[in-house]
PDB file of N, CA and C in Angstrom:
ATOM      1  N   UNK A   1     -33.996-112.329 -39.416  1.00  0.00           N
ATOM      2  CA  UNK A   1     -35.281-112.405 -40.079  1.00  0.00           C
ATOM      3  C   UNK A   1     -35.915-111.016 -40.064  1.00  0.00           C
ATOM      4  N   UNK A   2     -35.854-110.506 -41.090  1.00  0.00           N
ATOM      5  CA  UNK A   2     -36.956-109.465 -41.046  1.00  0.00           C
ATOM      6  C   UNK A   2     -37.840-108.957 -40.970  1.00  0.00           C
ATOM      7  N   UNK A   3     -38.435-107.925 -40.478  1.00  0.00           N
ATOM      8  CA  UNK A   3     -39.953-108.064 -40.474  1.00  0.00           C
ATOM      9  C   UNK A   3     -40.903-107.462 -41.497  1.00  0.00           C
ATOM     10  N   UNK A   4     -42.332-108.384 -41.103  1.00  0.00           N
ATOM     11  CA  UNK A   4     -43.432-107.721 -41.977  1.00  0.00           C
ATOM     12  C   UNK A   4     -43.697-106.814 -42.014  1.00  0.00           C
ATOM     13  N   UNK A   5     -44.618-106.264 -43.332  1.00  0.00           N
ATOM     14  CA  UNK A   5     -44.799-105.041 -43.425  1.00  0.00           C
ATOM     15  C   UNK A   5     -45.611-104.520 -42.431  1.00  0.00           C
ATOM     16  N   UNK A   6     -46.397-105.741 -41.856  1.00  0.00           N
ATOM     17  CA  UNK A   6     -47.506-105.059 -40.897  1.00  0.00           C
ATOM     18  C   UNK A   6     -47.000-105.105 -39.009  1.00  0.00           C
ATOM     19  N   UNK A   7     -45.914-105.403 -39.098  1.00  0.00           N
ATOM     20  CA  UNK A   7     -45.128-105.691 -38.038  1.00  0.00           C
ATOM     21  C   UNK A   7     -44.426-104.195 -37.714  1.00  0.00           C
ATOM     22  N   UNK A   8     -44.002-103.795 -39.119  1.00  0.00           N
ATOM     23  CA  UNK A   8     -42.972-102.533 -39.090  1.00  0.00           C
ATOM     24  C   UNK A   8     -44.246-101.390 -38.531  1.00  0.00           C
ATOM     25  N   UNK A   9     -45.622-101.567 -39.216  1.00  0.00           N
ATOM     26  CA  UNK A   9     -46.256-100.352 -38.838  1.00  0.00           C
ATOM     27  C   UNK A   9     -46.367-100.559 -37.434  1.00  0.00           C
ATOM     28  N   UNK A  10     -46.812-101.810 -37.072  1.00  0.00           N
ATOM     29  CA  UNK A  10     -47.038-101.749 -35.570  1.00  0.00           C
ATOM     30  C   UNK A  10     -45.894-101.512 -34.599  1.00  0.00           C
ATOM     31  N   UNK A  11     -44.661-101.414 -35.026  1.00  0.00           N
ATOM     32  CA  UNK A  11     -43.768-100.707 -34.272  1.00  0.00           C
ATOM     33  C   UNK A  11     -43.416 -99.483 -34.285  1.00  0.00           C
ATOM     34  N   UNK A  12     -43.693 -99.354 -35.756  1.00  0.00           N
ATOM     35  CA  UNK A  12     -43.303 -97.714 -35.957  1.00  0.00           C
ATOM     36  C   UNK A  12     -44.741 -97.216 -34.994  1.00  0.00           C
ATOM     37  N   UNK A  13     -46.029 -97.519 -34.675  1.00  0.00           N
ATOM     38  CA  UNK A  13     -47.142 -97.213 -34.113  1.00  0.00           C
ATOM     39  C   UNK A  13     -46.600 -96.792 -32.897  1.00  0.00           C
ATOM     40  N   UNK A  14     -45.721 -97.775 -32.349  1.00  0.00           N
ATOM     41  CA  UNK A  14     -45.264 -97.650 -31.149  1.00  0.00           C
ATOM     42  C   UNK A  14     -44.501 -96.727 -30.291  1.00  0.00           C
ATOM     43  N   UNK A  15     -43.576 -96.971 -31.571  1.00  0.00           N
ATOM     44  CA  UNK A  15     -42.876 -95.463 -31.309  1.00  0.00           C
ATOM     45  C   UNK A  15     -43.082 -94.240 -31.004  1.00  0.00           C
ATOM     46  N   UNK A  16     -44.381 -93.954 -31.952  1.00  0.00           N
ATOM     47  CA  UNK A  16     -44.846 -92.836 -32.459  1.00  0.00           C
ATOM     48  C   UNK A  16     -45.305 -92.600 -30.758  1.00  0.00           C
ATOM     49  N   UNK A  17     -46.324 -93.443 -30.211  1.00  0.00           N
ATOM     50  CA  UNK A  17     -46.446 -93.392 -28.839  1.00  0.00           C
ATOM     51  C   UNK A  17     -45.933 -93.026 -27.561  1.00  0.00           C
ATOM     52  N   UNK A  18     -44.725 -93.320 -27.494  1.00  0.00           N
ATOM     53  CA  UNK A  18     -43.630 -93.344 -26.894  1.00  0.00           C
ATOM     54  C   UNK A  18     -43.200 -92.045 -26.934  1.00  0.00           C
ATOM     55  N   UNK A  19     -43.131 -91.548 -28.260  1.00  0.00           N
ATOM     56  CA  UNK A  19     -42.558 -90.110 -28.138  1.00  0.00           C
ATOM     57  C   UNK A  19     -43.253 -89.419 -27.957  1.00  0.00           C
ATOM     58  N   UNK A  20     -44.974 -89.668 -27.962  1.00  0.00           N
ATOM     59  CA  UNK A  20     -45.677 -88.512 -27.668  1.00  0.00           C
ATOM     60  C   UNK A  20     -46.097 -88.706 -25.555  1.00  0.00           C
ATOM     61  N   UNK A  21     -45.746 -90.250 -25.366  1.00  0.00           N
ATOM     62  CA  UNK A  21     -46.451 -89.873 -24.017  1.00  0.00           C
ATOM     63  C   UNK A  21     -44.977 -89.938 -23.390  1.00  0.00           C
ATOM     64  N   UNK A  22     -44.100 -90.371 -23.279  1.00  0.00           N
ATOM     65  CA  UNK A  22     -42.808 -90.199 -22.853  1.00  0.00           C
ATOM     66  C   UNK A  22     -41.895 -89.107 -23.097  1.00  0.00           C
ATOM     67  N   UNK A  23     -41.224 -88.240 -23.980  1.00  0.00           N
ATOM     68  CA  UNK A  23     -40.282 -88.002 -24.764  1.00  0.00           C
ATOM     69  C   UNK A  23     -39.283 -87.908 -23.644  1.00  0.00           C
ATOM     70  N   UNK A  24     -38.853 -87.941 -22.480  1.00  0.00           N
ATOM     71  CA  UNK A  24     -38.201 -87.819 -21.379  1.00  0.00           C
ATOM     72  C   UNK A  24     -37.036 -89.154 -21.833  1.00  0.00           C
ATOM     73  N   UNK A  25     -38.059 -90.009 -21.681  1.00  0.00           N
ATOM     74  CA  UNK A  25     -37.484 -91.501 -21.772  1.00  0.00           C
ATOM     75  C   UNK A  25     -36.749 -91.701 -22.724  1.00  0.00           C
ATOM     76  N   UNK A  26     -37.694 -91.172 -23.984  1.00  0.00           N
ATOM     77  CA  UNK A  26     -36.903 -91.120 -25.226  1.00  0.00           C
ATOM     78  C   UNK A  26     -35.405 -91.026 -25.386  1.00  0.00           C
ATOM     79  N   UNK A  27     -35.159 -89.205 -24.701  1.00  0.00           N
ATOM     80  CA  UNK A  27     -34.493 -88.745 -24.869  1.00  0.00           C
ATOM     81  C   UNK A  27     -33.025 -89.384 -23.836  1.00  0.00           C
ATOM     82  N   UNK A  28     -33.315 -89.802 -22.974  1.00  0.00           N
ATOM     83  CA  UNK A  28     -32.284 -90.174 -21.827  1.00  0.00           C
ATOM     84  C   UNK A  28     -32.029 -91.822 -22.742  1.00  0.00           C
ATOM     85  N   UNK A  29     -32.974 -92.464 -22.873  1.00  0.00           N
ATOM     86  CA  UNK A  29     -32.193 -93.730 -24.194  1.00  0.00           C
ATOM     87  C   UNK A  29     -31.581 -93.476 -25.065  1.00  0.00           C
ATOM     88  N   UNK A  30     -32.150 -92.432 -25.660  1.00  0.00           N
ATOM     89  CA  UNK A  30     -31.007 -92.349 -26.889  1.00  0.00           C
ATOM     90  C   UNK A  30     -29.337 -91.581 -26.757  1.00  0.00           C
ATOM     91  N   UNK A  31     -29.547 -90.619 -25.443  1.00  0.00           N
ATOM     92  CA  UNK A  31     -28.109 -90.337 -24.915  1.00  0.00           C
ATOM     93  C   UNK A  31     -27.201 -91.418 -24.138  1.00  0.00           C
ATOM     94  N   UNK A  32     -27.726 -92.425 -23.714  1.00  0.00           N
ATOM     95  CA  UNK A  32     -27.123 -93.566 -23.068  1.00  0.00           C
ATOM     96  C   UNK A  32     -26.116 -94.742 -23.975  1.00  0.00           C
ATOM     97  N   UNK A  33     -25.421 -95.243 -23.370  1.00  0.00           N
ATOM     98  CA  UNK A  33     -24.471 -96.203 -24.395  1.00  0.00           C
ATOM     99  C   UNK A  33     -24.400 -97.065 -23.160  1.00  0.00           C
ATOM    100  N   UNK A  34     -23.618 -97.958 -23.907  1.00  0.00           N
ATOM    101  CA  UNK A  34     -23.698 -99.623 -23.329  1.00  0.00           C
ATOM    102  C   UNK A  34     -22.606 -99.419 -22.638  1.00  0.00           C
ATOM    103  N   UNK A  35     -21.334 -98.573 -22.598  1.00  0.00           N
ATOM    104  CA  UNK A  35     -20.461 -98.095 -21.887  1.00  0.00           C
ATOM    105  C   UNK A  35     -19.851 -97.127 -20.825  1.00  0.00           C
ATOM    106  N   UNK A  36     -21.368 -96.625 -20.791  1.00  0.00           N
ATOM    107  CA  UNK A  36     -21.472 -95.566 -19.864  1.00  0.00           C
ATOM    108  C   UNK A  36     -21.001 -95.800 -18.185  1.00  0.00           C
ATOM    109  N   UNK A  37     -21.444 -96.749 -17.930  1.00  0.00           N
ATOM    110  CA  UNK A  37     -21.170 -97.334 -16.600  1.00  0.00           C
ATOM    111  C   UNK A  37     -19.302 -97.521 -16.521  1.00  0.00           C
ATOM    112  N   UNK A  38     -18.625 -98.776 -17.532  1.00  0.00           N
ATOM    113  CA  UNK A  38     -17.592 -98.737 -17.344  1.00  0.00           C
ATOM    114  C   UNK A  38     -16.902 -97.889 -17.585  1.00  0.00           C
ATOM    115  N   UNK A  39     -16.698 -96.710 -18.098  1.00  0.00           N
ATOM    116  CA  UNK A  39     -16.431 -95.381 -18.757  1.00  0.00           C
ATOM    117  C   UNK A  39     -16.262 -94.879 -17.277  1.00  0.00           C
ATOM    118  N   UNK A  40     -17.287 -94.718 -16.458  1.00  0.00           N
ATOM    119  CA  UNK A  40     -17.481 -93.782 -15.253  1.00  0.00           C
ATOM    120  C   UNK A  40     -16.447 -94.465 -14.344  1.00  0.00           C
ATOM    121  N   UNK A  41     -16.700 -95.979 -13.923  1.00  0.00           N
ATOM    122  CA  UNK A  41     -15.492 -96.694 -13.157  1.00  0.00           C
ATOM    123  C   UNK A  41     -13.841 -96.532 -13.496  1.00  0.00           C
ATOM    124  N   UNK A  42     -13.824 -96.319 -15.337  1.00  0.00           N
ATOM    125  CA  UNK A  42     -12.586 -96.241 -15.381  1.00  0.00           C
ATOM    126  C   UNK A  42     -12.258 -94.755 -15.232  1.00  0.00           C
ATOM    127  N   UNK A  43     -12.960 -93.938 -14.868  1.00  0.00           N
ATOM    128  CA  UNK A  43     -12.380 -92.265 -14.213  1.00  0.00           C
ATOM    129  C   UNK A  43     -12.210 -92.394 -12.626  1.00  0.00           C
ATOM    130  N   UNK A  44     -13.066 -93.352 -12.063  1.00  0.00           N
ATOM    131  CA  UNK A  44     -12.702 -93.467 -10.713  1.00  0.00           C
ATOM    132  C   UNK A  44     -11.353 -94.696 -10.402  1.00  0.00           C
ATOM    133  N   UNK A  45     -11.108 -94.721 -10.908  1.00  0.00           N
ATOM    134  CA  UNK A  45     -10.271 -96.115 -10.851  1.00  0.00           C
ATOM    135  C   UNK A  45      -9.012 -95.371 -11.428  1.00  0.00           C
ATOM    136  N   UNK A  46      -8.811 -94.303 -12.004  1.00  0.00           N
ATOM    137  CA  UNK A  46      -7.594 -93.434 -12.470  1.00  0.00           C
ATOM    138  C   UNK A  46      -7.581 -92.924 -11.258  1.00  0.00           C
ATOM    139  N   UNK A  47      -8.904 -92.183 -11.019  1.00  0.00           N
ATOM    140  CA  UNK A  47      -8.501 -90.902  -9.789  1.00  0.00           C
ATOM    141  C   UNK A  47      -8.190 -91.670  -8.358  1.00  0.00           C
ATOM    142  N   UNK A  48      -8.438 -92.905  -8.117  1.00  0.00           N
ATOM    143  CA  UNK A  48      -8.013 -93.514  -7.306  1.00  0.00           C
ATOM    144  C   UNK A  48      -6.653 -94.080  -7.373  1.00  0.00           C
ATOM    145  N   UNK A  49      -5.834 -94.346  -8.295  1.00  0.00           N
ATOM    146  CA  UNK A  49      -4.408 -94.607  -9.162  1.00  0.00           C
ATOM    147  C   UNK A  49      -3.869 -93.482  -8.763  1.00  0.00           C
ATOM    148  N   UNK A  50      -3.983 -92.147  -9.006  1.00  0.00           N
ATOM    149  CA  UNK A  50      -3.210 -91.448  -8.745  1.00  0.00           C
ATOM    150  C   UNK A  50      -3.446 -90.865  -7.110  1.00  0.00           C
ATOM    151  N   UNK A  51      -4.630 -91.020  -6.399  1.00  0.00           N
ATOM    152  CA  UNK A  51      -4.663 -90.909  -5.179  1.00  0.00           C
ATOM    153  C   UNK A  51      -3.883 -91.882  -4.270  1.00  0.00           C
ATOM    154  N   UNK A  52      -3.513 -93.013  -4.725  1.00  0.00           N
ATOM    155  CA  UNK A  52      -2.688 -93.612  -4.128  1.00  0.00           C
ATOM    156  C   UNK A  52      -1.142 -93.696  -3.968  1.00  0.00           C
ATOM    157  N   UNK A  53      -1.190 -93.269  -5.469  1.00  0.00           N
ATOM    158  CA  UNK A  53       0.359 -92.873  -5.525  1.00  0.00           C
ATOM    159  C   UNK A  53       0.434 -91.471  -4.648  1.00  0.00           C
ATOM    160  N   UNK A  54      -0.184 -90.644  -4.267  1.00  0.00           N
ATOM    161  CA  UNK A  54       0.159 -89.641  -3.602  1.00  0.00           C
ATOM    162  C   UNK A  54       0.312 -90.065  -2.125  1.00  0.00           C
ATOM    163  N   UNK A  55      -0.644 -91.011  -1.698  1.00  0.00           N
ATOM    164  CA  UNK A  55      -0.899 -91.240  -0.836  1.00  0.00           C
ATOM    165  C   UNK A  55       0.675 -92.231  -0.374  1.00  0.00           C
ATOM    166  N   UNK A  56       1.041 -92.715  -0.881  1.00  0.00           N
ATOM    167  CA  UNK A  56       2.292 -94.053  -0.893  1.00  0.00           C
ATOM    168  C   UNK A  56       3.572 -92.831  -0.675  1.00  0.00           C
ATOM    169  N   UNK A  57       3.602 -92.009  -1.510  1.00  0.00           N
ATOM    170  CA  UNK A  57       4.938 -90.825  -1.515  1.00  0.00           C
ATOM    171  C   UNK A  57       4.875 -89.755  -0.561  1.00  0.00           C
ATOM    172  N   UNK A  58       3.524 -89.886   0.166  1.00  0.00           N
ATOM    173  CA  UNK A  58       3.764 -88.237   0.843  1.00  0.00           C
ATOM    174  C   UNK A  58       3.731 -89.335   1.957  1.00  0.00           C
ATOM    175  N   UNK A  59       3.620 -90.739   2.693  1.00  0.00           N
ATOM    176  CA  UNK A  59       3.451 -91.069   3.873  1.00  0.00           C
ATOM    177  C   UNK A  59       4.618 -91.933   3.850  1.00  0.00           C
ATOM    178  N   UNK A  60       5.654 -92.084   3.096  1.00  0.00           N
ATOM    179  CA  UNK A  60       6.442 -93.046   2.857  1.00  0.00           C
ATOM    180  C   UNK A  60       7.671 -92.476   4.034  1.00  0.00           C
ATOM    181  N   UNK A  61       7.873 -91.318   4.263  1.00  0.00           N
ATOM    182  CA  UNK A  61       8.708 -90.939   5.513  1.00  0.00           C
ATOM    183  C   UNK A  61       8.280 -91.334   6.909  1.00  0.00           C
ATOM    184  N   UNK A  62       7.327 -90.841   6.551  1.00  0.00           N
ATOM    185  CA  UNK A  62       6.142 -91.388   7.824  1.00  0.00           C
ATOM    186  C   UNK A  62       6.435 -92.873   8.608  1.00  0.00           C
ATOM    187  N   UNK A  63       5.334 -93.173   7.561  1.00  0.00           N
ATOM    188  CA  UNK A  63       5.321 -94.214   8.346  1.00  0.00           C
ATOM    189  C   UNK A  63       5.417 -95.256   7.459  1.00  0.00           C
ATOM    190  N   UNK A  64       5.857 -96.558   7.454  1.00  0.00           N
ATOM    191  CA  UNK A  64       5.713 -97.885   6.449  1.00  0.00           C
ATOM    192  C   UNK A  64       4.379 -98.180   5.763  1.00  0.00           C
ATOM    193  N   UNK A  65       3.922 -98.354   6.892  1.00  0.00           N
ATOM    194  CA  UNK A  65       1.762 -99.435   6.879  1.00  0.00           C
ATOM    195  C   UNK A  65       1.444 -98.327   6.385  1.00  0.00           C
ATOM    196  N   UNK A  66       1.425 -96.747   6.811  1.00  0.00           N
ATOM    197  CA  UNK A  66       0.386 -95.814   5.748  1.00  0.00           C
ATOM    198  C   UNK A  66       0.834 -95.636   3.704  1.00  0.00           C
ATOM    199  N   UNK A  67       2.317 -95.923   3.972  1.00  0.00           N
ATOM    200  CA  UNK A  67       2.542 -96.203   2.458  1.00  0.00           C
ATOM    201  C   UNK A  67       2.215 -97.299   2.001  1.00  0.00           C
ATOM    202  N   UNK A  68       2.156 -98.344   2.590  1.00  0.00           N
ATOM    203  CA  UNK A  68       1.838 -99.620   2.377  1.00  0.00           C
ATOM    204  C   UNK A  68       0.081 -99.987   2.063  1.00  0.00           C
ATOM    205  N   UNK A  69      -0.467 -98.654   2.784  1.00  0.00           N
ATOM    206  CA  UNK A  69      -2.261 -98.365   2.468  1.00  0.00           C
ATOM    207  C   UNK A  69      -2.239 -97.732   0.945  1.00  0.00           C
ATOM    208  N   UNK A  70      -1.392 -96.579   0.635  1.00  0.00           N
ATOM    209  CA  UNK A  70      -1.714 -96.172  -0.192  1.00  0.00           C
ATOM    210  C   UNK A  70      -1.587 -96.977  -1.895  1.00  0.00           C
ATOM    211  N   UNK A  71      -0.294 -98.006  -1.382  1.00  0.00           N
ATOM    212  CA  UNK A  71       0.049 -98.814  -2.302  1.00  0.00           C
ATOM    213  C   UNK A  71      -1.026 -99.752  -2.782  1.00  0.00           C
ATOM    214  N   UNK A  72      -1.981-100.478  -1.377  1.00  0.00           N
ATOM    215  CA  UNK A  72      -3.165-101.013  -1.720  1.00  0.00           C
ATOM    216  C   UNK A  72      -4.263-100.569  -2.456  1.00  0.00           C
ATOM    217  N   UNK A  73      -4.357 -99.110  -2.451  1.00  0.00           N
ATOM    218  CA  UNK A  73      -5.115 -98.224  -2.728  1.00  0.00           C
ATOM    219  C   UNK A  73      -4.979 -98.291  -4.100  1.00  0.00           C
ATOM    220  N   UNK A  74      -3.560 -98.407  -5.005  1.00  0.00           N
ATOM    221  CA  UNK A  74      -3.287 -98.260  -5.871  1.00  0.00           C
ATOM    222  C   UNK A  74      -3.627 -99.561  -6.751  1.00  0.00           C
ATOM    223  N   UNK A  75      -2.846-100.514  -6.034  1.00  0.00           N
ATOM    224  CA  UNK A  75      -3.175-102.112  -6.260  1.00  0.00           C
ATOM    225  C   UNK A  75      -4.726-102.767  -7.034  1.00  0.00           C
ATOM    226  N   UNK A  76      -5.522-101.954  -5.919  1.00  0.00           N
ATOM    227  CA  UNK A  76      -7.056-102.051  -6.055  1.00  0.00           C
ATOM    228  C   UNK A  76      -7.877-101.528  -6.939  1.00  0.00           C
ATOM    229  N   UNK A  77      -6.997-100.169  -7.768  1.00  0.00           N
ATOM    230  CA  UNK A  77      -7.671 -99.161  -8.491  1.00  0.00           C
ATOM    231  C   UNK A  77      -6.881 -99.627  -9.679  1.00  0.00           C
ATOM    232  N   UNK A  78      -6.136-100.406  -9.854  1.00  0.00           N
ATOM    233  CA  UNK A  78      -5.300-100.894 -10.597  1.00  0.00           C
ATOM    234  C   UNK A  78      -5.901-101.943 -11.533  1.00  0.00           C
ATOM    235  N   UNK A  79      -6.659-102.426 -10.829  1.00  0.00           N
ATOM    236  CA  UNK A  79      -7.618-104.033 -10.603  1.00  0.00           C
ATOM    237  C   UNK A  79      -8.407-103.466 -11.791  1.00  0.00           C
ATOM    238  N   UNK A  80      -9.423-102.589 -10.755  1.00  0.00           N
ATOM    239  CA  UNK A  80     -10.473-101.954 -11.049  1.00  0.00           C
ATOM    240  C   UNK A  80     -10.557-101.471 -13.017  1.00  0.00           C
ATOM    241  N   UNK A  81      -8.960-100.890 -12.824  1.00  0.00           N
ATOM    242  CA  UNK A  81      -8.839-100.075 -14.404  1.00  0.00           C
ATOM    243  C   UNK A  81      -8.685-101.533 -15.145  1.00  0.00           C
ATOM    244  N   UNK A  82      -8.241-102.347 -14.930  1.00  0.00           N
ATOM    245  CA  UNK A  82      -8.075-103.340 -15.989  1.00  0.00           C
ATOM    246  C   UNK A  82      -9.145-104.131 -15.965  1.00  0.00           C
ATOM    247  N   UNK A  83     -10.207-104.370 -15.305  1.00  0.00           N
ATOM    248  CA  UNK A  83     -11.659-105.159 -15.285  1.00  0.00           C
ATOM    249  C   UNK A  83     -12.499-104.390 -15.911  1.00  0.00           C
ATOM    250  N   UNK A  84     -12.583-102.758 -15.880  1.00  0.00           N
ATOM    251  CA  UNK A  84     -13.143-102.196 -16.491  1.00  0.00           C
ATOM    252  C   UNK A  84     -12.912-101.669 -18.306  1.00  0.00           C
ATOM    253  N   UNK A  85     -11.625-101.779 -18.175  1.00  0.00           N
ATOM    254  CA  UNK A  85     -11.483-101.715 -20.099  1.00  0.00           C
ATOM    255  C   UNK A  85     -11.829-103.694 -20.351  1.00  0.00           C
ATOM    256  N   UNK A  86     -11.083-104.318 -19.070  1.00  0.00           N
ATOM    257  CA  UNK A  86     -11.897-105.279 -20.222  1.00  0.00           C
ATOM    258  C   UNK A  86     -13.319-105.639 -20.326  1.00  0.00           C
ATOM    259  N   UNK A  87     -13.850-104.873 -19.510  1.00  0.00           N
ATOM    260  CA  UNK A  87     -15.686-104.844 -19.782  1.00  0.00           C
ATOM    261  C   UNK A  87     -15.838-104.172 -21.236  1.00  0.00           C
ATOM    262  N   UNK A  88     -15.155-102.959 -21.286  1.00  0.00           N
ATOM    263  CA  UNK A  88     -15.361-102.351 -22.285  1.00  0.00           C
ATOM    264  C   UNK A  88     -14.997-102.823 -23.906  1.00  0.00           C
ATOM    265  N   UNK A  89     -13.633-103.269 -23.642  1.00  0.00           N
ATOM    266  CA  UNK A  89     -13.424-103.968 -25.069  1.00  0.00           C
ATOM    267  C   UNK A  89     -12.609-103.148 -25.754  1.00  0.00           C
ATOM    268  N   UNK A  90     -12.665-103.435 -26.917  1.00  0.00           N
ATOM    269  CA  UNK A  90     -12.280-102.764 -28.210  1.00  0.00           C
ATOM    270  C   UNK A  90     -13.271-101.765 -29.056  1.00  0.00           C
ATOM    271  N   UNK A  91     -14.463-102.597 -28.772  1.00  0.00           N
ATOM    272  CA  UNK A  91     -15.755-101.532 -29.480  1.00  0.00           C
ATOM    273  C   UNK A  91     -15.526-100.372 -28.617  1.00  0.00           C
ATOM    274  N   UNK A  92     -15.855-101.044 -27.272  1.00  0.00           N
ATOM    275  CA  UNK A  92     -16.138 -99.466 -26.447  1.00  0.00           C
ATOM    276  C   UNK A  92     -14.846 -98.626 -26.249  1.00  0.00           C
ATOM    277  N   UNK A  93     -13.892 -98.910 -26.188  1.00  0.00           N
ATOM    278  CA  UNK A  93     -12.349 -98.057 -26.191  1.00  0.00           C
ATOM    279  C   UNK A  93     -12.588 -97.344 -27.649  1.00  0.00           C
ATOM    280  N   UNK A  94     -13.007 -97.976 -29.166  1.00  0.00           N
ATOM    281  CA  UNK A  94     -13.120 -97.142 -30.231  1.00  0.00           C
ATOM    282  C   UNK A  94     -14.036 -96.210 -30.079  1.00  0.00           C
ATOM    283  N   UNK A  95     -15.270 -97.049 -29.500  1.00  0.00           N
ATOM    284  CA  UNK A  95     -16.869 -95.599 -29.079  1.00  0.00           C
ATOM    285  C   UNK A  95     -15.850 -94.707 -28.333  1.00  0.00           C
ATOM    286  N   UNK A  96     -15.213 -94.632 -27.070  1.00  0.00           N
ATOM    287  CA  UNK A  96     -14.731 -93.343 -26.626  1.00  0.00           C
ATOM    288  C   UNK A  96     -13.848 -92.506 -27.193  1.00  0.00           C
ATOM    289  N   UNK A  97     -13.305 -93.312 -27.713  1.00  0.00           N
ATOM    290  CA  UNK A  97     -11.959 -92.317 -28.450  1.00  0.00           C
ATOM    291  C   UNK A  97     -12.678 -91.617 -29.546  1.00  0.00           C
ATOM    292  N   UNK A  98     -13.389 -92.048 -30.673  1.00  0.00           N
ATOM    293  CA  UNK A  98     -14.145 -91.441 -31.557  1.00  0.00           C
ATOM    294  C   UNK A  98     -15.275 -89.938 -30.762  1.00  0.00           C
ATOM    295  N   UNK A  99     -15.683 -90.542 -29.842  1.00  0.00           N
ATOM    296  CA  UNK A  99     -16.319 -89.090 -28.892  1.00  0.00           C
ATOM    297  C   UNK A  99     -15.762 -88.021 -28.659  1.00  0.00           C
ATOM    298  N   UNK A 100     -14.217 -88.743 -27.853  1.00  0.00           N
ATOM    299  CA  UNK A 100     -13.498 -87.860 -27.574  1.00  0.00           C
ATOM    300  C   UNK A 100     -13.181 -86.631 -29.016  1.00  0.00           C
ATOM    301  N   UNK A 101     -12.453 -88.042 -29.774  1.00  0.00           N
ATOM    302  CA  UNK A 101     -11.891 -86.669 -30.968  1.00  0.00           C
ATOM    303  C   UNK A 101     -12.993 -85.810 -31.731  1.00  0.00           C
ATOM    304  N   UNK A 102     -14.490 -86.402 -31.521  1.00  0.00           N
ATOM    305  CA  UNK A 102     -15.446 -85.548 -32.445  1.00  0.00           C
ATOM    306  C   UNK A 102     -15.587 -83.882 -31.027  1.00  0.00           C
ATOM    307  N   UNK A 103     -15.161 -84.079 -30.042  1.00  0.00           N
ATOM    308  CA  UNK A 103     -15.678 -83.244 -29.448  1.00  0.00           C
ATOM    309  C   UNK A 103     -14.730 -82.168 -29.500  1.00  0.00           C
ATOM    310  N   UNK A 104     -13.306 -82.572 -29.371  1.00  0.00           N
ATOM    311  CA  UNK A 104     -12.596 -82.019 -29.748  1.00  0.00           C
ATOM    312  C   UNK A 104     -12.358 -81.161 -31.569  1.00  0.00           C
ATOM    313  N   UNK A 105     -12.571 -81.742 -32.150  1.00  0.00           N
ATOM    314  CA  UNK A 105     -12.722 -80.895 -33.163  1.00  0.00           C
ATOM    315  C   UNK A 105     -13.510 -79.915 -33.462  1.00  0.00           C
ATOM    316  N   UNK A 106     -14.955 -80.360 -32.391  1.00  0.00           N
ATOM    317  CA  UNK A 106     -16.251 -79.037 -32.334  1.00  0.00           C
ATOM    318  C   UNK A 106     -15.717 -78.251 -31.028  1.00  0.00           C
ATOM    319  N   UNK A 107     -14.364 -78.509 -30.437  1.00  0.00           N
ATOM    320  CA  UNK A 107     -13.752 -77.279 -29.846  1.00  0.00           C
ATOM    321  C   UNK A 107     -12.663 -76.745 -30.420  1.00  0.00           C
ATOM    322  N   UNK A 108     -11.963 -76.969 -31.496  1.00  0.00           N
ATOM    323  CA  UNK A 108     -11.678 -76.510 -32.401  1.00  0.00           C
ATOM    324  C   UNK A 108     -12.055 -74.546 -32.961  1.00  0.00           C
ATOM    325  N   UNK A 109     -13.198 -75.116 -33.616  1.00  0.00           N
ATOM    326  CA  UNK A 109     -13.656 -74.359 -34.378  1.00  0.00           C
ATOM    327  C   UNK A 109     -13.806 -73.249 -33.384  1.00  0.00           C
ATOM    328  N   UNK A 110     -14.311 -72.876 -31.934  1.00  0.00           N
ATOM    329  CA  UNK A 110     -15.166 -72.113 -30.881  1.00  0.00           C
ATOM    330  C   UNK A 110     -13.457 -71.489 -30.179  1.00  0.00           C
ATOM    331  N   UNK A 111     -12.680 -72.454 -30.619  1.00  0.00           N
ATOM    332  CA  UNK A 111     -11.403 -71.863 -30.252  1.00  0.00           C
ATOM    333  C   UNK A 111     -10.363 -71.051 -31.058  1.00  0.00           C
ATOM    334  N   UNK A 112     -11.245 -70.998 -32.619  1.00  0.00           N
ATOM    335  CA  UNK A 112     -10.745 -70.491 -33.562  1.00  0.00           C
ATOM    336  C   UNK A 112     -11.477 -68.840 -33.614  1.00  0.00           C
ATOM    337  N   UNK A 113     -12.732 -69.171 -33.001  1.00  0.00           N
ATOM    338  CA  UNK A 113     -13.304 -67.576 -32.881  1.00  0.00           C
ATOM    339  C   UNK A 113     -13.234 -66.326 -31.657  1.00  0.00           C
ATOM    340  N   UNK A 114     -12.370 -67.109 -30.933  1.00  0.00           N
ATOM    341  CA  UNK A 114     -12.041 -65.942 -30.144  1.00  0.00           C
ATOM    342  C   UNK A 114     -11.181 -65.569 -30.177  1.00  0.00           C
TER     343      UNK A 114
END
């Protein structure tokens, strides 16, 4: 349902507000995404993946139970990466990848001038 005309001013009113007594707020909402959170878990949940695998291969002479920690380690971060793309989805796997490659192409160009 759309809104009235006198609905739209009173929001656009609002706005207008917002940006003059906030713009802080403004600005940190409009850099934020709905994926930001699982995005961050799935970098810790890699760097924990591969901390475990290090952890499983460099203690595996050692001792059994400390490879057997690192394997958990892995197990857990394992978890972690697959609860977190499926928080994310398909939208949010396309939102990152599209970030990724726009950023990359504006390093492109900065890599073309030196």
């Amino acid at each position: 349902m759309p809104l009235s005309e006198n609905e739209q001013k009173i929001l656009d009113e609002i706005e207008r507000q917002l940006h003059q007594t906030d713009p802080e707020l403004v600005k940190e909402v409009g850099e934020a995404t709905v994926y930001g959170h699982a995005l961050s878990s799935l970098r810790w949940s890699v760097v924990g993946l591969i901390a475990g695998l290090v952890v499983m291969l460099g203690t595996l002479q050692i001792h059994y139970l400390l490879a057997f920690g690192g394997f958990l380690l892995m197990l857990a971060s394992g978890m972690g990466l697959e609860r977190n793309f499926r928080m994310m989805g398909r939208a949010g796997l396309n939102q990152v990848s599209s970030a990724i490659r726009a950023n990359a192409a504006q390093a492109e160009p900065e890599a073309a001038d030196e």
